[in-house]
PDB file of N, CA and C in Angstrom:
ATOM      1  N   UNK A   1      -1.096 172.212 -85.501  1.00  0.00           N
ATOM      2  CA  UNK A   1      -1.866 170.989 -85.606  1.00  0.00           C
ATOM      3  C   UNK A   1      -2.639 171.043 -86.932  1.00  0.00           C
ATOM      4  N   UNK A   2      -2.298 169.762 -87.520  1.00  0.00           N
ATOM      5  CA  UNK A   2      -3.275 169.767 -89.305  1.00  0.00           C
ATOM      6  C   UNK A   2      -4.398 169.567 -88.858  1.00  0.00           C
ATOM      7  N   UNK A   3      -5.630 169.727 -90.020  1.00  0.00           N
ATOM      8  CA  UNK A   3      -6.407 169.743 -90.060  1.00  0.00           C
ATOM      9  C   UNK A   3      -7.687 168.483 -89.739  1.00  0.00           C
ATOM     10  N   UNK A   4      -6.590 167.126 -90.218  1.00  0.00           N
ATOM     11  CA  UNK A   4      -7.113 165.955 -89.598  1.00  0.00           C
ATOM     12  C   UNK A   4      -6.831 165.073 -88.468  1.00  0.00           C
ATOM     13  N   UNK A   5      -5.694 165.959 -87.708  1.00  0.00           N
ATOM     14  CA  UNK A   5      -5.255 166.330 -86.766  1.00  0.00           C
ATOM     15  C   UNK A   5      -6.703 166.300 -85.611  1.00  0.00           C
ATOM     16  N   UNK A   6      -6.759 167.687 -85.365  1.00  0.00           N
ATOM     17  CA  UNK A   6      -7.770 168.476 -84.630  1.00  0.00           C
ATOM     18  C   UNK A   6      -9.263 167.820 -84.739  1.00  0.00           C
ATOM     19  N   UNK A   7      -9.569 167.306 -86.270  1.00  0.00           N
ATOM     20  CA  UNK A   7     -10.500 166.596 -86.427  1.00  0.00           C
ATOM     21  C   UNK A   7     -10.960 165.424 -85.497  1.00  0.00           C
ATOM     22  N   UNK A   8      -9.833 164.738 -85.501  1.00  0.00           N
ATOM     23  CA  UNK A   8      -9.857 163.020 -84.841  1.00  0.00           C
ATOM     24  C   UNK A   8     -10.051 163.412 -83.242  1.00  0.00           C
ATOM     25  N   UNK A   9      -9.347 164.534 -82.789  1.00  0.00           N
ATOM     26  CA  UNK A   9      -9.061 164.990 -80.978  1.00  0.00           C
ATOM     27  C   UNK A   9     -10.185 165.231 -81.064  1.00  0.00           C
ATOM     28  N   UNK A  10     -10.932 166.096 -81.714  1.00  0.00           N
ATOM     29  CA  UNK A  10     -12.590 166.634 -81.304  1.00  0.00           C
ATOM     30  C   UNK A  10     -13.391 165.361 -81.469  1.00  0.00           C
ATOM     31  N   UNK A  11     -13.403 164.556 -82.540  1.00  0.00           N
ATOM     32  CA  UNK A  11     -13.980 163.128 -82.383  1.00  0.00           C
ATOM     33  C   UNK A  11     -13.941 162.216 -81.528  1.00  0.00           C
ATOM     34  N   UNK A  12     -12.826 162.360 -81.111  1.00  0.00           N
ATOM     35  CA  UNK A  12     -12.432 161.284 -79.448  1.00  0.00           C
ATOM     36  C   UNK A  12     -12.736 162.027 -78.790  1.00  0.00           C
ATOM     37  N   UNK A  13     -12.843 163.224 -78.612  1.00  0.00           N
ATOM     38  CA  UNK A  13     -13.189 164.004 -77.344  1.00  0.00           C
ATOM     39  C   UNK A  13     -14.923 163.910 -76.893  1.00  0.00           C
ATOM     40  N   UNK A  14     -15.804 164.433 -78.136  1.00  0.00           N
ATOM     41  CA  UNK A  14     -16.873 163.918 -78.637  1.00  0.00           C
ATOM     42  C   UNK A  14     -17.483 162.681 -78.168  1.00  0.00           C
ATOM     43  N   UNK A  15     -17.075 161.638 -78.448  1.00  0.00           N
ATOM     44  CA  UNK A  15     -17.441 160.391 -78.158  1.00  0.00           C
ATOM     45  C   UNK A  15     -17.183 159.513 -76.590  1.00  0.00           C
ATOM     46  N   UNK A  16     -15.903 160.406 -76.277  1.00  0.00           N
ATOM     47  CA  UNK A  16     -15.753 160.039 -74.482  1.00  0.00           C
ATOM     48  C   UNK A  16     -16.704 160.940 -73.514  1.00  0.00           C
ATOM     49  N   UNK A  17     -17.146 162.023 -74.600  1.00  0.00           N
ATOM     50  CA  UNK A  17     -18.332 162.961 -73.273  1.00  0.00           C
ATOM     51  C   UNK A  17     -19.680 161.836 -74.171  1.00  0.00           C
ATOM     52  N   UNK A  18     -20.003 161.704 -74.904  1.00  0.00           N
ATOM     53  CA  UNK A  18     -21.214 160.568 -74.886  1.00  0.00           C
ATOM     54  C   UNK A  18     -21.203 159.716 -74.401  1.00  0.00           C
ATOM     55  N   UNK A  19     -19.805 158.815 -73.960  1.00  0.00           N
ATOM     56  CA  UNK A  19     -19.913 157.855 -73.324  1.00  0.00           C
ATOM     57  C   UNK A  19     -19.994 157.699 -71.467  1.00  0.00           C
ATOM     58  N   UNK A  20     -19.218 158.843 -71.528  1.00  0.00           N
ATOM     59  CA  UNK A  20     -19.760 159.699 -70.241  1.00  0.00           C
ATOM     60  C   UNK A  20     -21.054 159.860 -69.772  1.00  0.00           C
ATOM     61  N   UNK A  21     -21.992 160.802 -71.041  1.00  0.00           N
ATOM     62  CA  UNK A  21     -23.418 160.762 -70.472  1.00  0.00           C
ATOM     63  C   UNK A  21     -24.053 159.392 -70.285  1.00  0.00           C
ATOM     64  N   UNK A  22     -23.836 158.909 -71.062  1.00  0.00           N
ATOM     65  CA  UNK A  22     -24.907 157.074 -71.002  1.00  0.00           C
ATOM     66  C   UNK A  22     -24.225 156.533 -70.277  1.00  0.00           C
ATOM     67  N   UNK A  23     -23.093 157.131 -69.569  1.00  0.00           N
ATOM     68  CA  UNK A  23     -22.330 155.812 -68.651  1.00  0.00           C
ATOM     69  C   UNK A  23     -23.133 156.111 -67.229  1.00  0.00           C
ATOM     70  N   UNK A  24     -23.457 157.134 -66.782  1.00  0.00           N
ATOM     71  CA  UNK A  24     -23.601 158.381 -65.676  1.00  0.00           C
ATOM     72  C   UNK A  24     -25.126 157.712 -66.131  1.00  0.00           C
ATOM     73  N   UNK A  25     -25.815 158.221 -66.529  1.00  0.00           N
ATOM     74  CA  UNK A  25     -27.471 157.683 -67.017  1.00  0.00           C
ATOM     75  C   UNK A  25     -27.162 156.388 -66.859  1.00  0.00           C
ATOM     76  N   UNK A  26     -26.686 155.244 -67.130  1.00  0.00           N
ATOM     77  CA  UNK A  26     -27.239 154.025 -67.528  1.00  0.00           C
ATOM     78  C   UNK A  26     -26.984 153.387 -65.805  1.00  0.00           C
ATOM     79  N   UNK A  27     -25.694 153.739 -65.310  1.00  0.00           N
ATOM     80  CA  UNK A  27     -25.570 153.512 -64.128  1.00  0.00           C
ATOM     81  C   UNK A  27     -25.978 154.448 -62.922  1.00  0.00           C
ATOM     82  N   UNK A  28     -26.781 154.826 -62.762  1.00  0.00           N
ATOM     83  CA  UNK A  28     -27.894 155.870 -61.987  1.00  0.00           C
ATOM     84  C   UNK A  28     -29.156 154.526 -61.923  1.00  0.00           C
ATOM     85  N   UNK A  29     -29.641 154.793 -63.206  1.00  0.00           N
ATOM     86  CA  UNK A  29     -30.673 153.993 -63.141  1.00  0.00           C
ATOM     87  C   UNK A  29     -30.600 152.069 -62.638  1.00  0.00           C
ATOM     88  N   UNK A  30     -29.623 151.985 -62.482  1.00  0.00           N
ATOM     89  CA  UNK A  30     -28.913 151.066 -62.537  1.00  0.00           C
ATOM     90  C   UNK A  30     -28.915 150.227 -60.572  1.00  0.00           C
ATOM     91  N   UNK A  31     -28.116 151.607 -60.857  1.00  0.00           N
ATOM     92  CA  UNK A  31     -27.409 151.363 -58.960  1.00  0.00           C
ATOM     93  C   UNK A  31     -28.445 152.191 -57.763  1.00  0.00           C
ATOM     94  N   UNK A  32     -28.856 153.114 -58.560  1.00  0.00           N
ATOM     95  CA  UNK A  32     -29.831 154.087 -56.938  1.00  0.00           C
ATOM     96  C   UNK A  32     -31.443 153.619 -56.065  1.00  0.00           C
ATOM     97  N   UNK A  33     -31.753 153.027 -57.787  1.00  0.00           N
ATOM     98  CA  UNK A  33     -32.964 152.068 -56.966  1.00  0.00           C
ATOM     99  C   UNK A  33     -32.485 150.517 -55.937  1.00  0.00           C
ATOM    100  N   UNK A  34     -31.571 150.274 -56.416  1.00  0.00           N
ATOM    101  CA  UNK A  34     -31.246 149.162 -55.460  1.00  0.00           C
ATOM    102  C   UNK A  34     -30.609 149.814 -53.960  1.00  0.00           C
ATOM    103  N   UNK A  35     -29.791 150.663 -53.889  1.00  0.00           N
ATOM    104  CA  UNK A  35     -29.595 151.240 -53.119  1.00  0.00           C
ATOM    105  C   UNK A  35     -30.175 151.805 -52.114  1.00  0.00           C
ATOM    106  N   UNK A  36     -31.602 152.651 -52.545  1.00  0.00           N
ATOM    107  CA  UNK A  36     -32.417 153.428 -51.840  1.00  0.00           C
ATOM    108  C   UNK A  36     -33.766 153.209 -52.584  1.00  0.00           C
ATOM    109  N   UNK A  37     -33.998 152.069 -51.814  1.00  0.00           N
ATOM    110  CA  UNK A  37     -35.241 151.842 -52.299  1.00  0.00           C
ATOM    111  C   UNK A  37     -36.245 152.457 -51.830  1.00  0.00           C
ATOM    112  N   UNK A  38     -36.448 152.690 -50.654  1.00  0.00           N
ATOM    113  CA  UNK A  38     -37.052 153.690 -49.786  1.00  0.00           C
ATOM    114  C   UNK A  38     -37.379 154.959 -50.055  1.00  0.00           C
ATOM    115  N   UNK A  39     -36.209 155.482 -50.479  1.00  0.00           N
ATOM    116  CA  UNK A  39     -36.116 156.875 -50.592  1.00  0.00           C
ATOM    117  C   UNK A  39     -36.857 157.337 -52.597  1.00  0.00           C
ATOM    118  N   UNK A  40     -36.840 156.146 -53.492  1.00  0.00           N
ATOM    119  CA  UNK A  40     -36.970 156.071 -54.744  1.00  0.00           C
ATOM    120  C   UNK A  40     -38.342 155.831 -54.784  1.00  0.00           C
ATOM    121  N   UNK A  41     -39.141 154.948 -53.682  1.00  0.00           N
ATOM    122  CA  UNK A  41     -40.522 154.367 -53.848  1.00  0.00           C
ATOM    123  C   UNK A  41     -41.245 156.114 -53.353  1.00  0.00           C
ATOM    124  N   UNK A  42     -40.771 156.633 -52.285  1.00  0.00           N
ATOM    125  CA  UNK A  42     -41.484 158.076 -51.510  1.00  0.00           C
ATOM    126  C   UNK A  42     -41.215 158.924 -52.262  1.00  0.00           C
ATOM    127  N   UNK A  43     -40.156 159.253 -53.622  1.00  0.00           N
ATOM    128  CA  UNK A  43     -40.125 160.092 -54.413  1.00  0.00           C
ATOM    129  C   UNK A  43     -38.947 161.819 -53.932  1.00  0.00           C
ATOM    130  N   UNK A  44     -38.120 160.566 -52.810  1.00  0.00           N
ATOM    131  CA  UNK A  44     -37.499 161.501 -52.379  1.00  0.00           C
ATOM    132  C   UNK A  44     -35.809 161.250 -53.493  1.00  0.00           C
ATOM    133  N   UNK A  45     -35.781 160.415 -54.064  1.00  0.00           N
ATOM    134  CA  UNK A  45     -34.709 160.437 -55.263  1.00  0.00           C
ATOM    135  C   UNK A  45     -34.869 159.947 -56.393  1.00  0.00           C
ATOM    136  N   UNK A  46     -34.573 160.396 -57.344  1.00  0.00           N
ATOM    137  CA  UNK A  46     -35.047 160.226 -58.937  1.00  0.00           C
ATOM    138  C   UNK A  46     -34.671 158.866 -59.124  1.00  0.00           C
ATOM    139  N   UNK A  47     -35.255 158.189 -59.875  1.00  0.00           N
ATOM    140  CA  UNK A  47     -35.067 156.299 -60.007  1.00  0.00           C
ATOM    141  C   UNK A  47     -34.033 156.374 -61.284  1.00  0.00           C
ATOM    142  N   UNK A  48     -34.782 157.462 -62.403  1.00  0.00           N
ATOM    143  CA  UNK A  48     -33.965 157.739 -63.522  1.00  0.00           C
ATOM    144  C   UNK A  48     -33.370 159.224 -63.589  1.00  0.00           C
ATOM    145  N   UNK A  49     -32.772 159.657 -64.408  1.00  0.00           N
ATOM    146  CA  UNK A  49     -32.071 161.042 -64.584  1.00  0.00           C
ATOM    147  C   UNK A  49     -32.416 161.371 -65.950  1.00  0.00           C
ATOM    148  N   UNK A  50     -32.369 162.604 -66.179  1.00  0.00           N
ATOM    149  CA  UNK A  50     -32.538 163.069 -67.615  1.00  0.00           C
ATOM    150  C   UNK A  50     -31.216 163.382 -68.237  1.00  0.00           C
ATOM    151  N   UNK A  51     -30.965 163.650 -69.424  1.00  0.00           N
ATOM    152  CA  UNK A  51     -29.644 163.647 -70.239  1.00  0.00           C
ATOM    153  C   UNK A  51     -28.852 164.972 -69.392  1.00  0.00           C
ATOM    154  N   UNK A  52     -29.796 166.415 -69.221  1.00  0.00           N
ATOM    155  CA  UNK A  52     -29.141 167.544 -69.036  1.00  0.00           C
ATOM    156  C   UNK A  52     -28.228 167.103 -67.550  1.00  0.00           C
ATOM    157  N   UNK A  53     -29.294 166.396 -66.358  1.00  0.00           N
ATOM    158  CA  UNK A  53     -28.293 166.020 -65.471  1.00  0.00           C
ATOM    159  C   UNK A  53     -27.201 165.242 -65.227  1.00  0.00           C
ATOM    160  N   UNK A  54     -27.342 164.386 -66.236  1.00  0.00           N
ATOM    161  CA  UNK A  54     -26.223 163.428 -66.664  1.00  0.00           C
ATOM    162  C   UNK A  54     -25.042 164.021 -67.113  1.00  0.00           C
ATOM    163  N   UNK A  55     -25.742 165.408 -67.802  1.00  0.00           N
ATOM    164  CA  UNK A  55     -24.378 166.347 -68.397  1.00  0.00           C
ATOM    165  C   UNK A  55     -24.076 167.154 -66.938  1.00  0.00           C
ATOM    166  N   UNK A  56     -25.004 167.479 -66.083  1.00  0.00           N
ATOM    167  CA  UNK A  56     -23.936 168.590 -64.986  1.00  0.00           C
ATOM    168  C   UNK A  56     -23.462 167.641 -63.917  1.00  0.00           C
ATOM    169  N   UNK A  57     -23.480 166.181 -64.017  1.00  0.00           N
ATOM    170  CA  UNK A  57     -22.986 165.699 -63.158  1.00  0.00           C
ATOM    171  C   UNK A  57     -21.617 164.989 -64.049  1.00  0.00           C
ATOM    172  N   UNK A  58     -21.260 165.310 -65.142  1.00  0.00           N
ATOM    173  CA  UNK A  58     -20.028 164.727 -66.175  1.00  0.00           C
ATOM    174  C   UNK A  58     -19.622 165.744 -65.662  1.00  0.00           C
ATOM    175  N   UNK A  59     -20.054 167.262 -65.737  1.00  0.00           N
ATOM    176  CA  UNK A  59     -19.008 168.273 -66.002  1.00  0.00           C
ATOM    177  C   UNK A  59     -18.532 168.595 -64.270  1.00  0.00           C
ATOM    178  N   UNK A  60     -19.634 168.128 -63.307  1.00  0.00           N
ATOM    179  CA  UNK A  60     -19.105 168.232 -61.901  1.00  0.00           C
ATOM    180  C   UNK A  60     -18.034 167.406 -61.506  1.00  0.00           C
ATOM    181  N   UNK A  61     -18.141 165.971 -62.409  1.00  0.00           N
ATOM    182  CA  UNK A  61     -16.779 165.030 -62.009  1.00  0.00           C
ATOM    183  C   UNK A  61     -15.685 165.491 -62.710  1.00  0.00           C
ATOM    184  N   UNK A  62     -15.746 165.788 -64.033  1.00  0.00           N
ATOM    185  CA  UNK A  62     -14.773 166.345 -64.486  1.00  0.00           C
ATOM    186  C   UNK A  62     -13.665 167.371 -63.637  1.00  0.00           C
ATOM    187  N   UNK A  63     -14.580 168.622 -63.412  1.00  0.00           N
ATOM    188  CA  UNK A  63     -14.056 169.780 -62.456  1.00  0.00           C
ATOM    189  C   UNK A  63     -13.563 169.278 -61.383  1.00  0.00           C
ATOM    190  N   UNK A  64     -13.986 168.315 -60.857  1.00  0.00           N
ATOM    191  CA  UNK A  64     -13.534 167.190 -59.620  1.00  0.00           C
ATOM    192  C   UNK A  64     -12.060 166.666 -60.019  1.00  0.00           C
ATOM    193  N   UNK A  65     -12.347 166.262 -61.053  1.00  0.00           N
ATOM    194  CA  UNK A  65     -10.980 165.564 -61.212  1.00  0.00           C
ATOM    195  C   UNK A  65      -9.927 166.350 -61.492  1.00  0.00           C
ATOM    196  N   UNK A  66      -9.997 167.404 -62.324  1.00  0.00           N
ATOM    197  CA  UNK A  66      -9.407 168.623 -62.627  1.00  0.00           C
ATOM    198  C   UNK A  66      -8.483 169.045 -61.175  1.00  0.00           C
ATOM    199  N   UNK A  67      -9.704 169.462 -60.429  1.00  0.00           N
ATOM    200  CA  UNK A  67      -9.400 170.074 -59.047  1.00  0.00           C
ATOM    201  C   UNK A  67      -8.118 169.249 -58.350  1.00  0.00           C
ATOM    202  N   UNK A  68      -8.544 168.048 -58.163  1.00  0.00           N
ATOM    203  CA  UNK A  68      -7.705 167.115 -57.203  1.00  0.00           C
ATOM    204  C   UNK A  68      -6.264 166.625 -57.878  1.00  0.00           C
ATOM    205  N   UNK A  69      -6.492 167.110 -59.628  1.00  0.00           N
ATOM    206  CA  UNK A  69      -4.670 167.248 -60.076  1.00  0.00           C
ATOM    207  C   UNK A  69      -4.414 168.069 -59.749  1.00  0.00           C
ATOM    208  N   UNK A  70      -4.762 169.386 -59.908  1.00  0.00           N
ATOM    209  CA  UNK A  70      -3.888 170.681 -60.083  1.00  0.00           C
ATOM    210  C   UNK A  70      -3.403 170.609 -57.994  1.00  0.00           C
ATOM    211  N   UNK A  71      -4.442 170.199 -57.376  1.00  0.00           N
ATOM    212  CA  UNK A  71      -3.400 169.869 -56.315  1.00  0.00           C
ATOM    213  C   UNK A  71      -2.714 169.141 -56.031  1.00  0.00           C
ATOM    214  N   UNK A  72      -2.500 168.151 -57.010  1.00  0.00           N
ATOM    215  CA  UNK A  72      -1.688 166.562 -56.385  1.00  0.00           C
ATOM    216  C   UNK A  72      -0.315 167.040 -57.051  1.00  0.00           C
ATOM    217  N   UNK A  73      -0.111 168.814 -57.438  1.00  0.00           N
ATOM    218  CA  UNK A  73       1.504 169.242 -58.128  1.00  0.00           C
ATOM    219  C   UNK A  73       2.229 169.544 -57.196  1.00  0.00           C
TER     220      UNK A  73
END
């Protein structure tokens, strides 16, 4: 693989895990207060998320999705 090759894959790769985090963040904040309003007003679920959880819940769906190919062989 050339050099501008590898470049562009790490750039798309790059930019689909950012869009990942703000997708995961923007729709959290989005969907959980309407959902559980109850549970968001008593402080029993976060209304918003911070970036780091936004990242272990990308890399938990990821592994998710991962998981459920390597069995669908």
């Amino acid at each position: 693989m050339n050099k501008s090759k590898l470049f562009a894959v790490l750039t798309l790769g790059l930019g689909i895990v950012a869009l990942a985090f703000f997708l995961i963040k923007l729709l959290w904040a989005w969907t959980i207060p309407d959902l559980f309003p109850g549970a968001v007003k008593e402080g029993l679920v976060a209304a918003e998320i911070s970036w780091l959880t936004s990242f272990k819940l990308a890399l938990f769906f990821g592994l998710l999705t991962g998981a459920v190919k390597a069995n669908s062989k």
